[in-house]
Protein backbone atom coordinates (compact mmCIF):
# COMPACT_ATOMS: atom_id res chain seq x y z
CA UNK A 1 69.65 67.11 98.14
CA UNK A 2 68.37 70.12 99.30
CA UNK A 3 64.51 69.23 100.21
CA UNK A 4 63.35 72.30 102.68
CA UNK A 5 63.92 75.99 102.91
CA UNK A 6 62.57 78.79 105.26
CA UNK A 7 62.15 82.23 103.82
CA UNK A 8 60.88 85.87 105.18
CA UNK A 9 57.78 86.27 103.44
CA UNK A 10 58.35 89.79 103.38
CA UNK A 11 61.39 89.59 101.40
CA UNK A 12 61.90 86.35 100.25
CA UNK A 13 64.92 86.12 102.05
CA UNK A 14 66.25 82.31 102.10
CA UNK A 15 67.14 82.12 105.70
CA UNK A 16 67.33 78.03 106.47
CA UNK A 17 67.96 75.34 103.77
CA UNK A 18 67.61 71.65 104.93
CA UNK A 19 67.72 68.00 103.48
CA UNK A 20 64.85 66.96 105.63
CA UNK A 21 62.26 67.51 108.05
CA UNK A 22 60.89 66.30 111.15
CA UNK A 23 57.86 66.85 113.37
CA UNK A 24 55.88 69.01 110.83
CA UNK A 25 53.68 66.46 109.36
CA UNK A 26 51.39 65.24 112.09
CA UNK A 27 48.85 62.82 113.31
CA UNK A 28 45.50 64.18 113.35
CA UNK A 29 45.55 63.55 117.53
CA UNK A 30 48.87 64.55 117.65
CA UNK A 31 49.36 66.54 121.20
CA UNK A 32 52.93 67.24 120.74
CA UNK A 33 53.40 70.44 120.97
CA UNK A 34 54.05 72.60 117.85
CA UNK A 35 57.86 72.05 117.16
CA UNK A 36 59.48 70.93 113.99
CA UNK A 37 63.31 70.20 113.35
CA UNK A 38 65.24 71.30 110.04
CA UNK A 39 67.68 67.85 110.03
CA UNK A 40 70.52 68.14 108.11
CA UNK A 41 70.89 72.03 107.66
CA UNK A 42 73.13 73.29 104.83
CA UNK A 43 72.32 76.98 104.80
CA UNK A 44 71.48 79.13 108.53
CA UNK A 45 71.58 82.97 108.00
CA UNK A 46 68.69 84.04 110.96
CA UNK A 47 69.15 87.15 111.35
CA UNK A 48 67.33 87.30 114.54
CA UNK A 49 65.76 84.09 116.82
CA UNK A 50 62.12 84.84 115.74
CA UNK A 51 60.38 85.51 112.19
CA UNK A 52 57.08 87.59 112.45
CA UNK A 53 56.02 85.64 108.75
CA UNK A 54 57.56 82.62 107.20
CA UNK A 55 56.99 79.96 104.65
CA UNK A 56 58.75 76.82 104.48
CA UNK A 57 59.57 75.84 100.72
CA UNK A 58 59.04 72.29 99.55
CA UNK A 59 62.07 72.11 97.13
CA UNK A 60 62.60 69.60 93.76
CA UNK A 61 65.88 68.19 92.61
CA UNK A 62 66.95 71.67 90.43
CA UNK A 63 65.80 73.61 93.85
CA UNK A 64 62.56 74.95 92.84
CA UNK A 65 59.62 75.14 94.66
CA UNK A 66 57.46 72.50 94.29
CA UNK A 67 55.07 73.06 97.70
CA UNK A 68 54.88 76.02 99.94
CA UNK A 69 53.01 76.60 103.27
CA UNK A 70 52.67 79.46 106.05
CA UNK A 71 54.61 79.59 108.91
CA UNK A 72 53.34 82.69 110.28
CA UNK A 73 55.78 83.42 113.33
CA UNK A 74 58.81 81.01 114.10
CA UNK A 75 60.51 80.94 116.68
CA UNK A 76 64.13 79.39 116.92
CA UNK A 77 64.47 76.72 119.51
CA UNK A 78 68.01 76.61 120.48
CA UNK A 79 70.15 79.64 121.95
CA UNK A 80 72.89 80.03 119.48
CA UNK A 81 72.64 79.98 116.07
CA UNK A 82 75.24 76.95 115.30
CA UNK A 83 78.10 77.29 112.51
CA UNK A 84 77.30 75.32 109.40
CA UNK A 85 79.64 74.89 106.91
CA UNK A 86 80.98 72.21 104.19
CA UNK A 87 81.22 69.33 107.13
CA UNK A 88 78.77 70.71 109.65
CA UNK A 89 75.28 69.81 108.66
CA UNK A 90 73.59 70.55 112.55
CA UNK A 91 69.35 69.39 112.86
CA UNK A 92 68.26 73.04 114.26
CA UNK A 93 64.72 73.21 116.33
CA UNK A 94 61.93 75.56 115.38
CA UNK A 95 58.66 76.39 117.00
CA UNK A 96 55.93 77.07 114.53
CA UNK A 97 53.03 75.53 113.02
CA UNK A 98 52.37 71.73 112.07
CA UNK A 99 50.45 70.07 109.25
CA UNK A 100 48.29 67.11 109.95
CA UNK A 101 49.44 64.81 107.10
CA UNK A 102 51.70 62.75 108.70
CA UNK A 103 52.48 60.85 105.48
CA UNK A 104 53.34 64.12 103.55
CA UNK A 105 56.79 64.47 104.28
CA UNK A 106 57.63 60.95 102.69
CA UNK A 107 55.47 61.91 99.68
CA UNK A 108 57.32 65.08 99.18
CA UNK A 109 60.34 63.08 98.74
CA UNK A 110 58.58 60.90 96.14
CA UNK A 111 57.66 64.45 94.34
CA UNK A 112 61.30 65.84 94.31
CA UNK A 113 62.34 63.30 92.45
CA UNK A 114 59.62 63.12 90.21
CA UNK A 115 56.64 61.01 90.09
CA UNK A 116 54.94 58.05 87.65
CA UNK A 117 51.22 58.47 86.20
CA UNK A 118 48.92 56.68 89.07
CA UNK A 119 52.16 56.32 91.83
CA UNK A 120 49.06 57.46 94.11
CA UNK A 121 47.52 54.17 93.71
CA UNK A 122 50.95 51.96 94.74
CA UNK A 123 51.06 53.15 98.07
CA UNK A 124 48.93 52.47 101.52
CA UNK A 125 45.60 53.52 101.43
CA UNK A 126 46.61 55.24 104.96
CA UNK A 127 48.52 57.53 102.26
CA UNK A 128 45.87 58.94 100.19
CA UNK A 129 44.65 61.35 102.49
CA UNK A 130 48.32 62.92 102.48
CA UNK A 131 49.41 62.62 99.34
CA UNK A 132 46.02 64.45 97.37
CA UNK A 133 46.97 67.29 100.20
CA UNK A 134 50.00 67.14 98.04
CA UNK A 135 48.55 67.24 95.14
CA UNK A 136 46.47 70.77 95.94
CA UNK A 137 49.72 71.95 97.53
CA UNK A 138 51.75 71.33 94.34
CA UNK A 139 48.98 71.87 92.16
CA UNK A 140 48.56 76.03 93.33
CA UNK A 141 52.17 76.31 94.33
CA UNK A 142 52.69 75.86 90.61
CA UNK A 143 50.57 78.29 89.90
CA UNK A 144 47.62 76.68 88.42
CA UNK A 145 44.40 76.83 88.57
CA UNK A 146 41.02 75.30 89.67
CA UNK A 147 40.25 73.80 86.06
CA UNK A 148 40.81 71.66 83.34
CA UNK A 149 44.09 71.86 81.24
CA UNK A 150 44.02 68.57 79.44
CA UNK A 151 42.37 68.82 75.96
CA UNK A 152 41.74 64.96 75.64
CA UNK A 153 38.29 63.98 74.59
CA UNK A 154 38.12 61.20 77.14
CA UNK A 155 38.99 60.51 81.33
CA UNK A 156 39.36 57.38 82.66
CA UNK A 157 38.32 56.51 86.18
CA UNK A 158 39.69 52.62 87.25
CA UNK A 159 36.86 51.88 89.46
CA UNK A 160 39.18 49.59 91.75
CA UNK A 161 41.82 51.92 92.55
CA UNK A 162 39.36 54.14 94.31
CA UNK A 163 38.67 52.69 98.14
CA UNK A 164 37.90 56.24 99.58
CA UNK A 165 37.27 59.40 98.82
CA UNK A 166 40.67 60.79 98.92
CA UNK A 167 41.22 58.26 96.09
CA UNK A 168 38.89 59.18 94.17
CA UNK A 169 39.41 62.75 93.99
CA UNK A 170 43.29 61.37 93.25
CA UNK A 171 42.46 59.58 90.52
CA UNK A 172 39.63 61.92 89.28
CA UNK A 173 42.86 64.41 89.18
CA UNK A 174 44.85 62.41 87.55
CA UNK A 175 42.41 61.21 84.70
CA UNK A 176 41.56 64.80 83.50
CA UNK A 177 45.03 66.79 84.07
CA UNK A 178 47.63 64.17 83.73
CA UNK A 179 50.22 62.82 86.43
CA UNK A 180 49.64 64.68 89.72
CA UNK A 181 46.69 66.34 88.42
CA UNK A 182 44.23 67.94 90.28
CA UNK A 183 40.55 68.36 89.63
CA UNK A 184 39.20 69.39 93.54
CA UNK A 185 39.75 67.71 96.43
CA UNK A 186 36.15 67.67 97.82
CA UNK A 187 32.78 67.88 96.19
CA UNK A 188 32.71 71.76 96.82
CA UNK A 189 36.28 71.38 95.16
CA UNK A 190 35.19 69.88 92.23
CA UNK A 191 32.28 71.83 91.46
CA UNK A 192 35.06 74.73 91.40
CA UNK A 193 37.04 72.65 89.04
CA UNK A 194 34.09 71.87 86.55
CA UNK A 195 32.43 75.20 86.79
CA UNK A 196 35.73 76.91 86.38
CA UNK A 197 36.18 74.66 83.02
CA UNK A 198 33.28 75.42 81.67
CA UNK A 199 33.29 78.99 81.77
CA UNK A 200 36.88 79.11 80.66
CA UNK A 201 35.48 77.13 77.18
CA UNK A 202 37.33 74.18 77.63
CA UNK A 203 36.30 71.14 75.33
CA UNK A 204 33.63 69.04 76.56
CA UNK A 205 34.69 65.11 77.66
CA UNK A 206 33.62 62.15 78.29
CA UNK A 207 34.50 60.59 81.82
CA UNK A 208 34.78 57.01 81.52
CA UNK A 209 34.50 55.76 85.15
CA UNK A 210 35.37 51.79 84.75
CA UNK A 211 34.12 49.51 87.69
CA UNK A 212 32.12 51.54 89.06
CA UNK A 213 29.97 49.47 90.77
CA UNK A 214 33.11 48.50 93.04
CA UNK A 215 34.20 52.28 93.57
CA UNK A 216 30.62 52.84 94.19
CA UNK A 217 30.67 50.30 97.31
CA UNK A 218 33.64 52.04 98.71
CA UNK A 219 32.17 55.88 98.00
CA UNK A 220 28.92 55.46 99.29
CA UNK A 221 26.09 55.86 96.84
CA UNK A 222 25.15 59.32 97.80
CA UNK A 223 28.75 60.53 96.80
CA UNK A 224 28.67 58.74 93.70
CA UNK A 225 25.29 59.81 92.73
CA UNK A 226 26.22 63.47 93.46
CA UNK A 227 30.12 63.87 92.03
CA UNK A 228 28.70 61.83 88.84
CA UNK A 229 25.22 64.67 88.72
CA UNK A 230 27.36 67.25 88.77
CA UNK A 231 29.22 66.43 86.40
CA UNK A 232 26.79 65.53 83.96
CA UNK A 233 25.35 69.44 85.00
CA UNK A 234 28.55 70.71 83.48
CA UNK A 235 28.36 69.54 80.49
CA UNK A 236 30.43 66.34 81.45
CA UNK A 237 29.52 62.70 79.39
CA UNK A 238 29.43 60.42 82.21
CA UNK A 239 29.99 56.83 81.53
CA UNK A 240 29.35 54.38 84.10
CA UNK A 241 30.72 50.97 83.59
């Protein structure tokens, strides 16, 4: 499958298509320097060994985007552009930016495919951090906006799925748009989201946030207090159990 593509922002142009990736998604105190490898490349039409502006297309199964993010200038890494054909998938070497969401390459794969309501929650807290940068990616590559789109009269927060922030804003995401949902990824996020939502004239709810004593331990009071305030500001029912 067809995961990764670079295109000329300019034009659109599809210039490099790839299964996978490598080197893009970093550690935070990563020093390597900024080089990425296409592995697996199906498609290699470079017209020229450097690209003034790029983006490099997260792709699902039917081969639409599903993520997007700026390259800016890439430069090709290797002298000659290798043939690719029906039995010659080469890795090909690019200079360019990097990401520092190391696990975000594994939880595009998870995407592509498709995910399950709360999938978030299954995986390493070491994850979360990555995969609600996923969520915002997905979330505005699809074209949506900083709001509410679910019309249910109720959210529901479960309190001991949320050990850090990044899980909280996860499941916070989840509970008012549905699977993959996002509803701001920091408190200057979410007061986006809810002020957004209540200018657009979108139903008032009720956000049910079970255990919260326990989520409340792993958020800090301060956080809780404030995301749960302004909340309630916005017209949001906020019930603590």
């Amino acid at each position: 499958m067809i995961l990764y593509r670079i295109t000329a922002k300019d034009s659109s142009r599809v210039l490099v298509t790839s299964e996978d990736i490598r080197g893009f998604f970093v550690e935070h105190d990563s020093e390597t320097v900024e080089k990425f490898t296409l592995i697996r490349v199906h498609r290699a039409e470079m017209p020229r060994k450097k690209i003034e502006e790029a983006e490099l297309h997260v792709l699902d199964r039917h081969g639409e985007p599903i993520g997007k993010y700026y390259l800016g200038r890439v430069l090709a890494a290797f002298q000659e552009l290798p043939h690719v054909g029906d039995d010659r998938h080469p890795d090909l070497d690019f200079s360019g930016y990097t990401w520092e969401y190391p696990k975000a390459g594994e939880i595009w794969k998870k995407w592509a495919r498709g995910i399950e309501y709360g999938e978030w929650a299954r995986q390493p807290p070491e994850w979360h951090p990555s995969w609600l940068h996923v969520v915002q990616n997905a979330w505005f590559t699809a074209g949506k906006a900083a709001t509410r789109y679910g019309t249910g009269s109720t959210a529901v927060l479960d309190g001991t799925k949320i050990t850090s922030r990044e899980a909280f804003f996860c499941a916070l995401g989840e509970a008012v748009n549905g699977t993959g949902g996002y509803f701001g990824s920091s408190h200057g996020g979410l007061l986006d989201c809810l002020r957004n939502a209540q200018q657009g004239g979108t139903p008032p709810f009720e956000l049910i946030w079970r255990d919260f004593s326990v989520s409340r331990a792993a958020l800090g009071d301060d956080f809780a207090h404030d995301v749960a305030s302004a909340c309630r500001q916005h017209g949001v029912t906020v019930t603590q159990m």
